[in-house]
C-alpha atoms as a PDB file:
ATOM      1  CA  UNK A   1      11.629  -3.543  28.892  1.00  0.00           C
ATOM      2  CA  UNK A   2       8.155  -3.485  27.554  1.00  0.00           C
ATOM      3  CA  UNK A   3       5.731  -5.663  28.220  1.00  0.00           C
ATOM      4  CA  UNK A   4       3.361  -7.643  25.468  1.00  0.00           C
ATOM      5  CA  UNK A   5       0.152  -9.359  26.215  1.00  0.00           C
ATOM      6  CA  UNK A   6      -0.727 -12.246  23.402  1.00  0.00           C
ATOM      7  CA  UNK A   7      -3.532 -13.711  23.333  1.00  0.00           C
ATOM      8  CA  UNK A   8      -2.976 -17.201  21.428  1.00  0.00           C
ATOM      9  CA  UNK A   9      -0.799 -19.990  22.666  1.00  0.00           C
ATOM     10  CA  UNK A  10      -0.105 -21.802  19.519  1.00  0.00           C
ATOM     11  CA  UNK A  11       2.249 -22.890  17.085  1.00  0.00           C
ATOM     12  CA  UNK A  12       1.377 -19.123  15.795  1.00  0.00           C
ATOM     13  CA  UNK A  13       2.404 -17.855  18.505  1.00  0.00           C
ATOM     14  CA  UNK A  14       5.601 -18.579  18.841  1.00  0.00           C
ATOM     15  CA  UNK A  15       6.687 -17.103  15.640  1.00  0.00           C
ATOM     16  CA  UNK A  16       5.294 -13.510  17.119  1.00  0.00           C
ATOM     17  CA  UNK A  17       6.644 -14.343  20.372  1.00  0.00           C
ATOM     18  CA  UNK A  18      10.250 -14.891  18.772  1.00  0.00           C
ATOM     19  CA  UNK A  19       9.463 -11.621  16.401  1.00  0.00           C
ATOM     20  CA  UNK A  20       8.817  -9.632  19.672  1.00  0.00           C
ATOM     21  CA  UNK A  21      11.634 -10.459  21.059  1.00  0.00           C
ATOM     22  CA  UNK A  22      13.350  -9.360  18.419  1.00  0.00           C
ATOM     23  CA  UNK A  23      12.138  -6.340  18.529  1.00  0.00           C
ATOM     24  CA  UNK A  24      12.656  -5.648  22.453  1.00  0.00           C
ATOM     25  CA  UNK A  25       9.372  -6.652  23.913  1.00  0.00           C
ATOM     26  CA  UNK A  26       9.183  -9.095  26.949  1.00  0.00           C
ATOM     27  CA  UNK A  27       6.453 -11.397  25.940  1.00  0.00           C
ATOM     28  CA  UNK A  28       3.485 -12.812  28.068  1.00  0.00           C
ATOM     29  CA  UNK A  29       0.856 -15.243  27.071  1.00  0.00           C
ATOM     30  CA  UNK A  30      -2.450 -15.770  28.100  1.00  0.00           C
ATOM     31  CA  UNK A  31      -5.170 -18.985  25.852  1.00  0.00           C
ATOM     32  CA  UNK A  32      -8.519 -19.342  26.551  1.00  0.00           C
ATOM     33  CA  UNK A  33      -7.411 -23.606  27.019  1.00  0.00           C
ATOM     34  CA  UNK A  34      -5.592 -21.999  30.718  1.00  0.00           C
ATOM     35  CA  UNK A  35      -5.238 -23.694  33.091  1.00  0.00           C
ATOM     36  CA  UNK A  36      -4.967 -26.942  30.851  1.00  0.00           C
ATOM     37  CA  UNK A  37      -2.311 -25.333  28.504  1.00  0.00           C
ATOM     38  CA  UNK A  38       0.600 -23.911  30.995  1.00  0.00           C
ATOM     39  CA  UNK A  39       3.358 -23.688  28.122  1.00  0.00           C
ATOM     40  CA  UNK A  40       4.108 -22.502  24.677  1.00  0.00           C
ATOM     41  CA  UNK A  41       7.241 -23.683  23.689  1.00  0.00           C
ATOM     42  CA  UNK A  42       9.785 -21.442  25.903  1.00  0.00           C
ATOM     43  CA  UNK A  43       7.439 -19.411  27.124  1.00  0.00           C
ATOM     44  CA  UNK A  44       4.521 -20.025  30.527  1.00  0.00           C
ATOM     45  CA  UNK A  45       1.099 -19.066  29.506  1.00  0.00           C
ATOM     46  CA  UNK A  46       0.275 -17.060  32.329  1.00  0.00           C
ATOM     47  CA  UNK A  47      -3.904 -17.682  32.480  1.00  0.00           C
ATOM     48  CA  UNK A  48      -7.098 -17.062  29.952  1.00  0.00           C
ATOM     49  CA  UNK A  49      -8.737 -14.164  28.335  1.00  0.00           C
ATOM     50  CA  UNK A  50     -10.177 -13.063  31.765  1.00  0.00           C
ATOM     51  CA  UNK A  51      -6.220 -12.981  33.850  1.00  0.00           C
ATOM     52  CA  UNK A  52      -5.770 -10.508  30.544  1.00  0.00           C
ATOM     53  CA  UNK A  53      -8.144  -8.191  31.045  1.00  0.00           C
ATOM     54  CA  UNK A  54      -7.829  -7.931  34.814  1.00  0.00           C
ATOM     55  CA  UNK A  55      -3.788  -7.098  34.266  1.00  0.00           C
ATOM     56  CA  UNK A  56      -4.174  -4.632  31.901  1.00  0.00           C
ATOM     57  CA  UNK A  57      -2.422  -1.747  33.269  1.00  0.00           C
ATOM     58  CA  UNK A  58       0.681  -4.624  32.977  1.00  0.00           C
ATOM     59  CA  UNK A  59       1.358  -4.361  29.066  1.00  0.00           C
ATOM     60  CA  UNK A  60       2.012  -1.651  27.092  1.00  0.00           C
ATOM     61  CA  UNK A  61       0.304  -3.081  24.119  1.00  0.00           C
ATOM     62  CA  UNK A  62      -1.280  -6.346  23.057  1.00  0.00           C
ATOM     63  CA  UNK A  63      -1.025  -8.942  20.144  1.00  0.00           C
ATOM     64  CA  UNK A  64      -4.091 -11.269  19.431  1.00  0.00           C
ATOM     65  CA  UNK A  65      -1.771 -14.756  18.465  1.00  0.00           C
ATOM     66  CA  UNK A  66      -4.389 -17.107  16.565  1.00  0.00           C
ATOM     67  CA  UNK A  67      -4.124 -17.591  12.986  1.00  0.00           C
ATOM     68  CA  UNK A  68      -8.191 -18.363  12.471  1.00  0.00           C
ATOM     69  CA  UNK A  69      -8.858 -15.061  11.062  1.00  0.00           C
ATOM     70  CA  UNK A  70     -12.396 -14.943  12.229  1.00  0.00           C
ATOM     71  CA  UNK A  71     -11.419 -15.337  15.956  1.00  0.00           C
ATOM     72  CA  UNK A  72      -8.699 -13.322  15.340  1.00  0.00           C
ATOM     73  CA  UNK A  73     -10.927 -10.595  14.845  1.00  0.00           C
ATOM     74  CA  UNK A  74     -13.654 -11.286  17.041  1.00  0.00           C
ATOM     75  CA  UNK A  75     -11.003 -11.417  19.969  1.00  0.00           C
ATOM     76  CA  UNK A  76      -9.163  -8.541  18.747  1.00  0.00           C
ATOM     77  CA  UNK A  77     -12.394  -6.416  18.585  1.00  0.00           C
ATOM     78  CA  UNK A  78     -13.676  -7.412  22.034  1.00  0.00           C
ATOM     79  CA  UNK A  79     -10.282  -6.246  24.065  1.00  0.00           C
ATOM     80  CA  UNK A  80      -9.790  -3.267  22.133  1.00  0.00           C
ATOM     81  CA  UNK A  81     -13.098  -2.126  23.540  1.00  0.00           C
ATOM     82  CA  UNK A  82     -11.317  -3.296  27.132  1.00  0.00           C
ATOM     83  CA  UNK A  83      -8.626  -0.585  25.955  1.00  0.00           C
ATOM     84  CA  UNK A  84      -6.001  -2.192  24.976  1.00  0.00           C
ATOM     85  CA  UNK A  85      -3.323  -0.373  22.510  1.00  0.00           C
ATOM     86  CA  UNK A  86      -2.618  -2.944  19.761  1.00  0.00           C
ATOM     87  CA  UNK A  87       1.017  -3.534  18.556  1.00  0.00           C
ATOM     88  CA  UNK A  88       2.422  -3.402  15.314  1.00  0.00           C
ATOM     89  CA  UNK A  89       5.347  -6.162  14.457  1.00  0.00           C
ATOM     90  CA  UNK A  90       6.975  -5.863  11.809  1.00  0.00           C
ATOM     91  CA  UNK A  91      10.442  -8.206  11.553  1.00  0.00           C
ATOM     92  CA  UNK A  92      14.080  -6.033  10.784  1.00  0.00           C
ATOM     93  CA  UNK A  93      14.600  -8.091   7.418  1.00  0.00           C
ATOM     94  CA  UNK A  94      10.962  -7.085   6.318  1.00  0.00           C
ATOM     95  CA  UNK A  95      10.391  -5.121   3.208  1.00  0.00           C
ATOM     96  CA  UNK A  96       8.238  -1.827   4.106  1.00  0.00           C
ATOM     97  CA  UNK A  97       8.081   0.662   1.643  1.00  0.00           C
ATOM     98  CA  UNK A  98       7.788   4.080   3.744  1.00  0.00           C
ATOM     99  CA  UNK A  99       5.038   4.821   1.432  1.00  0.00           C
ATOM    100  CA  UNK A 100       2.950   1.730   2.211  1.00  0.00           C
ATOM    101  CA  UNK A 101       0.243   1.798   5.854  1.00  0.00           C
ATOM    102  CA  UNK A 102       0.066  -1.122   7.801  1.00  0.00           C
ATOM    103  CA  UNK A 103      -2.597  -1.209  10.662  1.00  0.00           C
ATOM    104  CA  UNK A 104      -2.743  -1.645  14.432  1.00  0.00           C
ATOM    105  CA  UNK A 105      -2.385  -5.234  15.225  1.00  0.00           C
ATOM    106  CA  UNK A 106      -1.026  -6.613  12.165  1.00  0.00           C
ATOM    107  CA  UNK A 107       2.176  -8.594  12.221  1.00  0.00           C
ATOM    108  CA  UNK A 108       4.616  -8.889   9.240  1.00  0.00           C
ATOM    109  CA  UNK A 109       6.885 -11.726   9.023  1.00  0.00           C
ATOM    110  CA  UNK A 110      10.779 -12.489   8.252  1.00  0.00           C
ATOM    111  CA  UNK A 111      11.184 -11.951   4.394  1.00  0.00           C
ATOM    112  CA  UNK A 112       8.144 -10.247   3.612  1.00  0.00           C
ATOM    113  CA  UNK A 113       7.595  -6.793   0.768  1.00  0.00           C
ATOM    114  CA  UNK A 114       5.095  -4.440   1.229  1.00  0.00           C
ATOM    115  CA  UNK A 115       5.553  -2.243  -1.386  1.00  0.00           C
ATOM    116  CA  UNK A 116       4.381   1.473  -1.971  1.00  0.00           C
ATOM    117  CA  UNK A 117       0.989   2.920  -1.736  1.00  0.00           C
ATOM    118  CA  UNK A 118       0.072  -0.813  -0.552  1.00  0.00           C
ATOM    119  CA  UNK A 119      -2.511  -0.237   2.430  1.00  0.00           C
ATOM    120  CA  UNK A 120      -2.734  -3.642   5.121  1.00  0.00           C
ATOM    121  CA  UNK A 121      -5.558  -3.548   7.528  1.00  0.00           C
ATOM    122  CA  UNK A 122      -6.084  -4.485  11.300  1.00  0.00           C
ATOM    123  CA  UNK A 123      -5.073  -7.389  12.644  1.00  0.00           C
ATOM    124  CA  UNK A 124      -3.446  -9.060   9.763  1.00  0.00           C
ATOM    125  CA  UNK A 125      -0.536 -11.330   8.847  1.00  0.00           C
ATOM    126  CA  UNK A 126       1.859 -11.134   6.463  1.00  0.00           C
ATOM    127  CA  UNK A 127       3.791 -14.295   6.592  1.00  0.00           C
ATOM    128  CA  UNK A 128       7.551 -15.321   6.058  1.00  0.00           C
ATOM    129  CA  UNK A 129       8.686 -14.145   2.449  1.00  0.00           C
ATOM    130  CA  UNK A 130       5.475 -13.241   1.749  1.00  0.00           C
ATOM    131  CA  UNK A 131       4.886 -10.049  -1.296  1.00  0.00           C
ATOM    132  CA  UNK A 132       1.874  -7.284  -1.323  1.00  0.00           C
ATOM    133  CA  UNK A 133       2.810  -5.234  -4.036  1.00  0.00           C
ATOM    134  CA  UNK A 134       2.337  -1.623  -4.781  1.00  0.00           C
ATOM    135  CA  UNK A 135      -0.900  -0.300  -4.449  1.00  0.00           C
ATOM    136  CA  UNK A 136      -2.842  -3.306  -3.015  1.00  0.00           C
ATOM    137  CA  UNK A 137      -5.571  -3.047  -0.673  1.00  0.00           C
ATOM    138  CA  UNK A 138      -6.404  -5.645   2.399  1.00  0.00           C
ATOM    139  CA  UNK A 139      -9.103  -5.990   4.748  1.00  0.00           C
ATOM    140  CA  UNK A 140      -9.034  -6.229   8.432  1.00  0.00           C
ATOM    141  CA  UNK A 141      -7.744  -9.716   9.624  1.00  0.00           C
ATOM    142  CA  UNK A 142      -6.436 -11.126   6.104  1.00  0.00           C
ATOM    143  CA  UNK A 143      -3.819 -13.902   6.246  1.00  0.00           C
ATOM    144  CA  UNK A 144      -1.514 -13.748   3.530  1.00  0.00           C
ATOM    145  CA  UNK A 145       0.236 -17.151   4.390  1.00  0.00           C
ATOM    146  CA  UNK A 146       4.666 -17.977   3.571  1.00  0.00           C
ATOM    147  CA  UNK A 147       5.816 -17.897  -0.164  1.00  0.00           C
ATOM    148  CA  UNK A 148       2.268 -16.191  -1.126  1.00  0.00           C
ATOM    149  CA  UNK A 149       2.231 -13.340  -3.830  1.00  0.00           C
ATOM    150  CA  UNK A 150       0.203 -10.420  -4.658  1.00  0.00           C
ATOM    151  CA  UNK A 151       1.248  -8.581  -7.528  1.00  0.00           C
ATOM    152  CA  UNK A 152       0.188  -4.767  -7.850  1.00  0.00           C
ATOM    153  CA  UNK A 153      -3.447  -3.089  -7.388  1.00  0.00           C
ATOM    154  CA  UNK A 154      -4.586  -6.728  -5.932  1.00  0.00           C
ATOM    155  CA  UNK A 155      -7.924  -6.271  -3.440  1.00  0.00           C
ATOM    156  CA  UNK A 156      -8.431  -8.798  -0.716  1.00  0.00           C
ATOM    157  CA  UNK A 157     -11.643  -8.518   1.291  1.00  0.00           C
ATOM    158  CA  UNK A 158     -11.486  -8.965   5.274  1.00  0.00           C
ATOM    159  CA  UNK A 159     -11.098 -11.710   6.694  1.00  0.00           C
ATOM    160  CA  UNK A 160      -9.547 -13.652   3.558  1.00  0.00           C
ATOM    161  CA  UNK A 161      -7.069 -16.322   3.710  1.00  0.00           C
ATOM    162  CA  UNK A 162      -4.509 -16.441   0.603  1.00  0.00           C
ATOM    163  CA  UNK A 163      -2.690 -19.637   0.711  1.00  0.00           C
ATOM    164  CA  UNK A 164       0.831 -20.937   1.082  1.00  0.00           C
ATOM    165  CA  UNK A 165       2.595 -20.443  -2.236  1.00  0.00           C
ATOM    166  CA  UNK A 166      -0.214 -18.863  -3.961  1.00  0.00           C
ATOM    167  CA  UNK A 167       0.188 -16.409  -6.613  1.00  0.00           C
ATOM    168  CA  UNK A 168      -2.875 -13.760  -7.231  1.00  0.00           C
ATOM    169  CA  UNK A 169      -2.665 -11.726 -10.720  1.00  0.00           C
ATOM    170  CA  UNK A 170      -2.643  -8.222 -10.784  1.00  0.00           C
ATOM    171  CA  UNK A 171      -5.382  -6.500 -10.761  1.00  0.00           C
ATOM    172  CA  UNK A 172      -7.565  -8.805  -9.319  1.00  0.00           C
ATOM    173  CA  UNK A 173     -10.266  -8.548  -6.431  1.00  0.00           C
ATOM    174  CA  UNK A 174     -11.112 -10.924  -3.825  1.00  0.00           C
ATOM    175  CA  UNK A 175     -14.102 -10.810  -1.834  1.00  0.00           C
ATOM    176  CA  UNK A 176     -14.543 -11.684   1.821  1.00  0.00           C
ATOM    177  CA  UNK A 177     -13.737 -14.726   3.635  1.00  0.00           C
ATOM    178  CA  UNK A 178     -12.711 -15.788   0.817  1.00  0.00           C
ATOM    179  CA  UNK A 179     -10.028 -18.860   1.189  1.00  0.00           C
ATOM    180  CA  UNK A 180      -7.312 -19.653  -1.598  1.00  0.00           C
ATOM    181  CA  UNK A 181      -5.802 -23.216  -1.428  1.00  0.00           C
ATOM    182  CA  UNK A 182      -1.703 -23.594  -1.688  1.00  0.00           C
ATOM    183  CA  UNK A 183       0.247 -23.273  -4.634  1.00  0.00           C
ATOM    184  CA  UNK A 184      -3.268 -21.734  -6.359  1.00  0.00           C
ATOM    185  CA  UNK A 185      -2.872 -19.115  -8.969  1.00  0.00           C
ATOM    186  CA  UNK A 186      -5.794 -16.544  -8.825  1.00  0.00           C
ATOM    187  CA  UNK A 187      -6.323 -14.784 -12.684  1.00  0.00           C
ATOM    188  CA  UNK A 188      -9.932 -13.533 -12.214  1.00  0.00           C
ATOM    189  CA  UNK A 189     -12.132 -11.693  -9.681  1.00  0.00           C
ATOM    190  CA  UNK A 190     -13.281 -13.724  -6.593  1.00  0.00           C
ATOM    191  CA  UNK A 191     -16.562 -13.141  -5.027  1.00  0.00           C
ATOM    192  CA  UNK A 192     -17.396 -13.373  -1.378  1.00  0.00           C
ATOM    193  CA  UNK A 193     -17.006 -16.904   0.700  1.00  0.00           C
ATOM    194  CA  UNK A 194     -15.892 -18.731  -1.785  1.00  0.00           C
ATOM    195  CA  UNK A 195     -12.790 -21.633  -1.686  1.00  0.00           C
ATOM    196  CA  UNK A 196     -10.648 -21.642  -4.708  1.00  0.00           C
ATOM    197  CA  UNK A 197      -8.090 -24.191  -5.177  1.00  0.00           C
ATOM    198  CA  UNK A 198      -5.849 -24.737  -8.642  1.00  0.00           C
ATOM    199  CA  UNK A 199      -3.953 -23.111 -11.784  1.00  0.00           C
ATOM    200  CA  UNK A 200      -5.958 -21.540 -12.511  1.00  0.00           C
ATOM    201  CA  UNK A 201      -7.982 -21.158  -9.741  1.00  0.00           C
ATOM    202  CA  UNK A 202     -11.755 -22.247  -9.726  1.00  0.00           C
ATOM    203  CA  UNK A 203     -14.336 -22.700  -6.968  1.00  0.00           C
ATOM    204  CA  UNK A 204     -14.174 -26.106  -5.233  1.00  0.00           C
ATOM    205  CA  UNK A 205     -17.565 -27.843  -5.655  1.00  0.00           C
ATOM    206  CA  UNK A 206     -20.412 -27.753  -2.983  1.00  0.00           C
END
């Protein structure tokens, strides 16, 4: 059985852990919070970021488990310089289109459609029931969160965070680090950093 490292003992997690599974992988976790956090649900965490790196030769791929997208990708980044091969997950009642590319490290959830000519970066999540129409682009490390929808030739910057239940017209581009509060429905062009909440969506006030 292979082996896969995750780096993330959360909540997070065990939703990949359980997707892993799944998929025939025998999962081990490692948290930065080790030796204070020793379990994750079912599963031991087994030591911190350091244990990881010194057991490489163990896994045959790893998984970085946090949902924070920016320490999702710092982490991410830093061990794939250790030389780590990054996993793909994608769950059996997913939605791929054959004609759709989905990047090293992502994960994609119970539920979710990718349709074709879509193109999903590094290290991102597609959450349960989640849909990323035909030809939409995402960044590295974008969290598209449960019940959130992209309709076709949607652009989402890295790093960007599309809430739960959110709907984003098509068309539309979104900037990076951009965050998009539940239930919001995005109809025009979002720049960079900016938090958008409500139908229709507008910047919250600073």
């Amino acid at each position: 059985m292979k082996i896969l490292a995750m780096l993330g003992a959360s909540g997070h997690g065990k939703v990949i852990a359980d997707l892993a599974e799944l998929l025939g992988y025998q999962v081990t976790f490692f948290d930065a919070r080790w030796p204070q956090v020793k379990q994750n649900g079912c599963w031991p965490v087994e030591g911190d970021e350091q244990a990881l790196v010194s057991r490489r030769a163990e896994f045959a791929a790893l998984v970085i488990a946090i949902g924070n997208n920016q320490v999702r990708a710092e982490r991410q980044l830093h061990l794939e310089k250790e030389g780590f091969p990054l996993a793909t997950l994608i769950h059996p009642s997913a939605v791929v289109s054959r004609y759709a590319k989905v990047a090293p490290g992502s994960v994609v959830f119970a539920n979710a459609v990718i349709n074709a000519d879509a193109q999903i970066g590094k290290g991102a999540i597609i959450n349960t029931g989640a849909t990323v129409d035909h030809d939409c682009q995402l960044g590295d490390f974008v969290h598209i969160s449960p019940g959130a929808h992209l309709a076709g030739n949607v652009v989402v910057g890295a790093g960007s965070w599309v809430g739960i239940g959110a709907a984003v017209r098509q068309g539309i581009t979104i900037g990076k680090d951009v965050m998009i509060g539940a239930g919001a429905a995005v109809v025009s062009d979002i720049p960079d950093g900016l938090c958008v909440v409500g139908v229709p969506a507008r910047p919250l006030a600073r």
